[in-house]
Protein backbone atom coordinates (compact mmCIF):
# COMPACT_ATOMS: atom_id res chain seq x y z
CA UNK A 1 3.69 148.92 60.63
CA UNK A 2 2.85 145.19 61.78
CA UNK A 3 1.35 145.11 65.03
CA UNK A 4 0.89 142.30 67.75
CA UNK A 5 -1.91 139.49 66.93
CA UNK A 6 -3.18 139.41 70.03
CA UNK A 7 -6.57 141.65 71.52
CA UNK A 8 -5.33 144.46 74.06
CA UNK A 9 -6.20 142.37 77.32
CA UNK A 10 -8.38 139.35 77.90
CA UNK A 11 -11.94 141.43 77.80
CA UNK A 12 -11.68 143.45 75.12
CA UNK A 13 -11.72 142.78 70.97
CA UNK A 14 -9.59 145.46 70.15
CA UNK A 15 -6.56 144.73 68.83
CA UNK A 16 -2.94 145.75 70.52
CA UNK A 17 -0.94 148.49 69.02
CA UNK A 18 2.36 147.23 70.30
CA UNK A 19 4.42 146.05 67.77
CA UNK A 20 5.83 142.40 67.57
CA UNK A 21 8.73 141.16 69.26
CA UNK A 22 10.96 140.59 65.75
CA UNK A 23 11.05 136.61 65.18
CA UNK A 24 7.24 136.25 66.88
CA UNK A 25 3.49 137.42 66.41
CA UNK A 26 2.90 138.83 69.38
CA UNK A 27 4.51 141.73 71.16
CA UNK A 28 6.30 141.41 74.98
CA UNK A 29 3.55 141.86 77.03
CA UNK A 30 1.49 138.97 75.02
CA UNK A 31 4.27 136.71 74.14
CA UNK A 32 4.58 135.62 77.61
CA UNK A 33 0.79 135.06 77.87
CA UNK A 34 -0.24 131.01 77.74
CA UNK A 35 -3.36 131.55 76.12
CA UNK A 36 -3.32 135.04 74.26
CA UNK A 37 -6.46 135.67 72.57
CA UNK A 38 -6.33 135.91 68.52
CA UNK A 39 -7.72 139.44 67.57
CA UNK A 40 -8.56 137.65 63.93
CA UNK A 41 -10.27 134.65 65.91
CA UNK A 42 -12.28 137.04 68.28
CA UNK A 43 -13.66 138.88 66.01
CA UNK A 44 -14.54 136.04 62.69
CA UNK A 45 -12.45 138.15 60.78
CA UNK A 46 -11.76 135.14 58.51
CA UNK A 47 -15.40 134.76 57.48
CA UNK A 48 -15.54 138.95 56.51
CA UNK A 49 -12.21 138.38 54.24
CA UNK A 50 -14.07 135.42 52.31
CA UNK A 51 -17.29 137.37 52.10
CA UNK A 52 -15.54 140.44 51.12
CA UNK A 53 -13.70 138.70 48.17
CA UNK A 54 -16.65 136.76 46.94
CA UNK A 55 -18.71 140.29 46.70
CA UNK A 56 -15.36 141.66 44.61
CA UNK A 57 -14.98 138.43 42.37
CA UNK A 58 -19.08 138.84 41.39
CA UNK A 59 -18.64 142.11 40.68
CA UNK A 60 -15.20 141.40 38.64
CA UNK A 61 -16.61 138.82 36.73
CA UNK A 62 -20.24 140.58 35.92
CA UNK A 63 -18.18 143.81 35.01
CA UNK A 64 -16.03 141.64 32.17
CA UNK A 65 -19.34 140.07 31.17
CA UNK A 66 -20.90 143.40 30.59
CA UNK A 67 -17.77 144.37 28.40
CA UNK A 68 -18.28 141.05 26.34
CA UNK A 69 -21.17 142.57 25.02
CA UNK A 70 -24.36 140.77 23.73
CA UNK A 71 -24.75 137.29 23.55
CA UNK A 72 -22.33 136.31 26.12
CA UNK A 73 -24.73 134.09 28.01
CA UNK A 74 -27.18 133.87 25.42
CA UNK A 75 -25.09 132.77 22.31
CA UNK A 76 -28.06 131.80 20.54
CA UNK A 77 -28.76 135.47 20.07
CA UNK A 78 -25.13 135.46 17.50
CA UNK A 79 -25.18 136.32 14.35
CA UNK A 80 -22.38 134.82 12.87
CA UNK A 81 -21.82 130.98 13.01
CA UNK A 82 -18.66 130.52 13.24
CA UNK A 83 -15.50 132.56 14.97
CA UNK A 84 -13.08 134.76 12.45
CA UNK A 85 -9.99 133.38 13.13
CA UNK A 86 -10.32 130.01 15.42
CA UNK A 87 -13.55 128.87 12.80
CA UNK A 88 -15.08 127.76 16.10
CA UNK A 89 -18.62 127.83 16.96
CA UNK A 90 -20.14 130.55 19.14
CA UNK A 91 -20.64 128.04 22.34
CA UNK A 92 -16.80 126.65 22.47
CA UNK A 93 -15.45 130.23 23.18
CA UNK A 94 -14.94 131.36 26.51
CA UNK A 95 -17.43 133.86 28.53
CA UNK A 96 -14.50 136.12 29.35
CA UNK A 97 -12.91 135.59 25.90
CA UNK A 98 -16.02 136.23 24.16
CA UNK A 99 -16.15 139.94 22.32
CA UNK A 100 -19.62 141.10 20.78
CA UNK A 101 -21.52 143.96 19.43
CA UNK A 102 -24.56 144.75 17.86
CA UNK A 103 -25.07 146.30 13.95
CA UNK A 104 -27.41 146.35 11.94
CA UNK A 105 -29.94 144.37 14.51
CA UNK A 106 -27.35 141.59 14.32
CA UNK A 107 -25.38 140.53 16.94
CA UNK A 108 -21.52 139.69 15.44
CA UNK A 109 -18.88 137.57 17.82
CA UNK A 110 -15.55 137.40 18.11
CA UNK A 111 -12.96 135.58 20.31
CA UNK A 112 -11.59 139.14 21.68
CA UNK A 113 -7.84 137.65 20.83
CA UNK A 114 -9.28 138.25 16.63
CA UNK A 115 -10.96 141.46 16.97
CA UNK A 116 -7.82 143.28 19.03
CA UNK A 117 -6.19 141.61 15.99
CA UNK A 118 -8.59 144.44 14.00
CA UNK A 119 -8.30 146.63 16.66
CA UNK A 120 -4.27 147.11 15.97
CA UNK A 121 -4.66 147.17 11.74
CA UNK A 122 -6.16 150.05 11.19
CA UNK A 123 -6.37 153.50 12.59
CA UNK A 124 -10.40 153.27 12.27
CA UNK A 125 -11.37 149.62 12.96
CA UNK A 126 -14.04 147.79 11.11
CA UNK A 127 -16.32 144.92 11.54
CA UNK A 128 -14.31 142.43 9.32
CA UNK A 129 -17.63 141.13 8.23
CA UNK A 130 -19.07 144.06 6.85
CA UNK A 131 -16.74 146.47 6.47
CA UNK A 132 -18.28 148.71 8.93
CA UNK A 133 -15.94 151.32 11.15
CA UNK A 134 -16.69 150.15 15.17
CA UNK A 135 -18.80 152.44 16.88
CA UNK A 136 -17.30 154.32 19.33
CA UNK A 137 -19.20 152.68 22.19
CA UNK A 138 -17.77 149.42 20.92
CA UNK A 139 -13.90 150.64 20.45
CA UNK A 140 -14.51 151.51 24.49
CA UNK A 141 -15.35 148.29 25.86
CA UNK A 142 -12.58 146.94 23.18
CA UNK A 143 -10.09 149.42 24.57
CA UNK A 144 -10.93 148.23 28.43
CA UNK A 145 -11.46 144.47 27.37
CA UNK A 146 -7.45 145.54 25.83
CA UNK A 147 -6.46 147.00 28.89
CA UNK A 148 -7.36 144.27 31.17
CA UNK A 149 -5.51 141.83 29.81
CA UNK A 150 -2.40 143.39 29.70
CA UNK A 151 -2.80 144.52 33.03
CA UNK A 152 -3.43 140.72 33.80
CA UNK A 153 -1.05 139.61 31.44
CA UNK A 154 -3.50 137.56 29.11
CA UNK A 155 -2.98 137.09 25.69
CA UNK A 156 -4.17 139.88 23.41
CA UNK A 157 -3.08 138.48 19.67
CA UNK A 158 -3.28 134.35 18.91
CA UNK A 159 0.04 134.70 17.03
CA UNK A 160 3.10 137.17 17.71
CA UNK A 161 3.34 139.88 15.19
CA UNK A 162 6.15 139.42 12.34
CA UNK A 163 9.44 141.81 13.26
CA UNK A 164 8.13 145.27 11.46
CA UNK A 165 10.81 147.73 10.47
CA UNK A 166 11.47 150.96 12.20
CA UNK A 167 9.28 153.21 9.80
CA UNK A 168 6.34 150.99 10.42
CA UNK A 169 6.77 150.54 14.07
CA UNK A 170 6.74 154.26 13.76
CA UNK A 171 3.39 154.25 12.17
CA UNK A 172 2.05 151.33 14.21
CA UNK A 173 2.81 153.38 17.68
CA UNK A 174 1.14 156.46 16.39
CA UNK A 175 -1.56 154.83 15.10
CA UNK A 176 -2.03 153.27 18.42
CA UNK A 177 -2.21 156.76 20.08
CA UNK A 178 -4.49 158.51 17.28
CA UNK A 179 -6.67 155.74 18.41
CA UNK A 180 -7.44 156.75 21.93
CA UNK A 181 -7.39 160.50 20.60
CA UNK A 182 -10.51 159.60 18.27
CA UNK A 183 -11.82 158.25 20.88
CA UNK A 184 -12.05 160.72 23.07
CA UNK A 185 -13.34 163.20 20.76
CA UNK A 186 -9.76 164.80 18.72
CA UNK A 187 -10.96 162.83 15.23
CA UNK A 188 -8.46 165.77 13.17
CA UNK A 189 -5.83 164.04 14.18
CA UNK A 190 -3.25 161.36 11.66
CA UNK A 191 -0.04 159.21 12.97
CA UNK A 192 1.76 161.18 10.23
CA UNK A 193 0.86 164.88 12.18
CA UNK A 194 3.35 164.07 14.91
CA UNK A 195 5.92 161.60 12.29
CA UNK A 196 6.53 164.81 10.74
CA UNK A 197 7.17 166.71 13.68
CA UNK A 198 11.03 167.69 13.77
CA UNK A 199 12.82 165.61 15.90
CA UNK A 200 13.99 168.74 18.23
CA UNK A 201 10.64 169.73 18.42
CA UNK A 202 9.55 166.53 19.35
CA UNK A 203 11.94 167.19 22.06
CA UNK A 204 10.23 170.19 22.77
CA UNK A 205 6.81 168.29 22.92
CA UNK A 206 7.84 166.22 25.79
CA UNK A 207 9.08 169.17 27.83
CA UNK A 208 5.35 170.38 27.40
CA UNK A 209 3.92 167.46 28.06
CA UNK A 210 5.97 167.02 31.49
CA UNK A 211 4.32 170.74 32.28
CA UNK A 212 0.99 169.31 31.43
CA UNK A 213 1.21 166.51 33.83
CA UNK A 214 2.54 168.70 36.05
CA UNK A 215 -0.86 171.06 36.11
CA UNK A 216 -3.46 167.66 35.78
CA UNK A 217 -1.77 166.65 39.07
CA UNK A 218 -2.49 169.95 40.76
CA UNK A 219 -6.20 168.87 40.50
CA UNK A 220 -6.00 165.42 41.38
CA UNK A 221 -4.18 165.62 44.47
CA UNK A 222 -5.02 162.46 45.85
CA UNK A 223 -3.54 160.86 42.58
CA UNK A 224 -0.19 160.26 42.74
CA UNK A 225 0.03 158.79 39.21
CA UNK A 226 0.26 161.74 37.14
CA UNK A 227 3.36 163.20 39.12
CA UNK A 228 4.79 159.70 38.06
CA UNK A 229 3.85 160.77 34.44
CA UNK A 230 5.40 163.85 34.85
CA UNK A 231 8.59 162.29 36.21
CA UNK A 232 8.24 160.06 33.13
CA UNK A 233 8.18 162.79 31.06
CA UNK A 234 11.59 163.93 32.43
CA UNK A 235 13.23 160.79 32.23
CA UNK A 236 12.54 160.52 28.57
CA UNK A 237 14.02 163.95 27.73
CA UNK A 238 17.02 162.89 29.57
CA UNK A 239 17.38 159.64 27.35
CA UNK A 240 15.84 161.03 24.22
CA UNK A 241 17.11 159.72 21.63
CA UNK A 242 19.76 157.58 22.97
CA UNK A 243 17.83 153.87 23.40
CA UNK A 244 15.60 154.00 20.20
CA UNK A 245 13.79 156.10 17.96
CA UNK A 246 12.73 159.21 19.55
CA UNK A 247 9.27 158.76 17.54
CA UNK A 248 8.93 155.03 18.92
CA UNK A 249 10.57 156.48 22.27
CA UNK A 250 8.00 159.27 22.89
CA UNK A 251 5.15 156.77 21.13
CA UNK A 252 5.44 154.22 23.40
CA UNK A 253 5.82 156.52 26.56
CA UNK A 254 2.53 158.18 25.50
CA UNK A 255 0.81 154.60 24.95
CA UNK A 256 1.94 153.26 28.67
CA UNK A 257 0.59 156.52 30.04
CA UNK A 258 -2.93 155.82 28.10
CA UNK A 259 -2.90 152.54 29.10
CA UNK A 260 -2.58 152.88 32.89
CA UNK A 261 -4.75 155.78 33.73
CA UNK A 262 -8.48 155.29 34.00
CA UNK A 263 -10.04 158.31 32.73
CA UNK A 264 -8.12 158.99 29.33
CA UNK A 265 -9.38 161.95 28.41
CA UNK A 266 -7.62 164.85 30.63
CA UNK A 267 -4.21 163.26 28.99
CA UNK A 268 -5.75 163.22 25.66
CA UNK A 269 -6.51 166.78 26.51
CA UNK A 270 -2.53 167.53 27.29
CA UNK A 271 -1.42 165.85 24.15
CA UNK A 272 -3.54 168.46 21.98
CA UNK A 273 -2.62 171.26 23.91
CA UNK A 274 1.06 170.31 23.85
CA UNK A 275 0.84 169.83 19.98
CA UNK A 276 -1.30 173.22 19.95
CA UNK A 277 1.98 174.99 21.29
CA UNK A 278 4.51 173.86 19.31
């Protein structure tokens, strides 16, 4: 609830409680005052606000740096010479558009646009240089890096995908999933395990995943988010079926759901135990 803007009298730097008079800052008692006294003013709470937001935009920015990986501010340390895709040089791509890991003692770069490219062509990724799978510490700060910037809306591929046909959006969607289930530990587990799932039964696999959600927000009371997943769940059984494919349908519900928690894992854990019980 908005409150007035004014301190509670003319010795203290507490602020008033009353509410505003609707139309003005201040509430009835300080709207008739000639000079009120600015709570914000009394108490500098301008120069906390700025301070506050430079300590978050440091640690914003030096969190994406430590996801770029090696060589971000020392690009003399890349292996490489020139970038995959753009064929630019290590020092023309940007700090927080920089991607980099380290194999075989050698540190290879990427503009993080090229190696998301990677990222979404395979259900294990490779370094395109050597034909090495990413380690998994790698495919994390990838997956974050990923995250981020569609959470920011920032441009994850150079150039939009060509149109793909149903069957391969199919596969694309589950590989997408499999992904973040390989990374988190389930490695037995292949797009085509839940393409050939019956599509009733697929039915049946959101019903237990709605449960699932249901019992992971039981332990995280303070999180509202998973009783949002669970009413997720619902409204897809209610549509199922009726907008799409239910394979892209109950894909793409799984990959928003990935995508927007933090920890991964306990929904990684549902997903097995809801395939477990079919």
């Amino acid at each position: 609830m908005n409150t007035c803007l004014s301190c509670k009298n003319k010795t203290s730097i507490e602020r008033c409680k009353l509410a505003p008079i609707t139309g003005l800052a201040f509430c009835g008692v300080h709207a008739r005052s000639k000079n009120p006294r600015i709570w914000s003013v009394v108490n500098d709470v301008d120069k906390y606000a700025v301070r506050i937001s430079k300590v978050w935009r440091g640690y914003r920015v030096r969190r994406l740096l430590k996801l770029a990986g090696p060589g971000v501010l020392k690009r003399s340390a890349c292996h490489n010479e020139e970038e995959l895709v753009l064929l630019e040089d290590a020092r023309s791509v940007h700090p927080l558009n920089y991607f980099a890991f380290e194999e075989g003692g050698k540190v290879w770069w990427f503009d993080v646009r090229s190696i998301i490219g990677c990222l979404n062509s395979a259900l294990v990724p490779i370094n395109p240089y050597t034909r090495q799978p990413l380690g998994i510490d790698t495919r994390f700060r990838l997956r974050m890096l990923y995250k981020y910037r569609i959470n920011n809306r920032l441009p994850t591929v150079h150039e939009a995908a060509p149109r793909r046909s149903i069957q391969d959006l199919i596969q694309y969607q589950w590989m997408r999933v499999c992904q973040i289930l390989h990374e988190n530990g389930f490695e037995d587990l292949h797009p085509n395990t839940f393409v050939s799932i019956p599509s009733m039964t697929l039915y049946y696999f959101l019903m237990l995943m709605r449960e699932e959600m249901f019992e992971i927000a039981k332990t995280h009371l303070k999180c509202s988010r998973y009783r949002r997943f669970a009413s997720m769940m619902r409204r897809e059984m209610e549509t199922f079926g009726l907008v799409s494919s239910p394979y892209i349908q109950v894909a793409t519900s799984l990959i928003i759901i990935l995508n927007d928690v933090g920890d991964v894992f306990p929904v990684c854990a549902a997903i097995v135990r809801s395939l477990g019980r079919l």
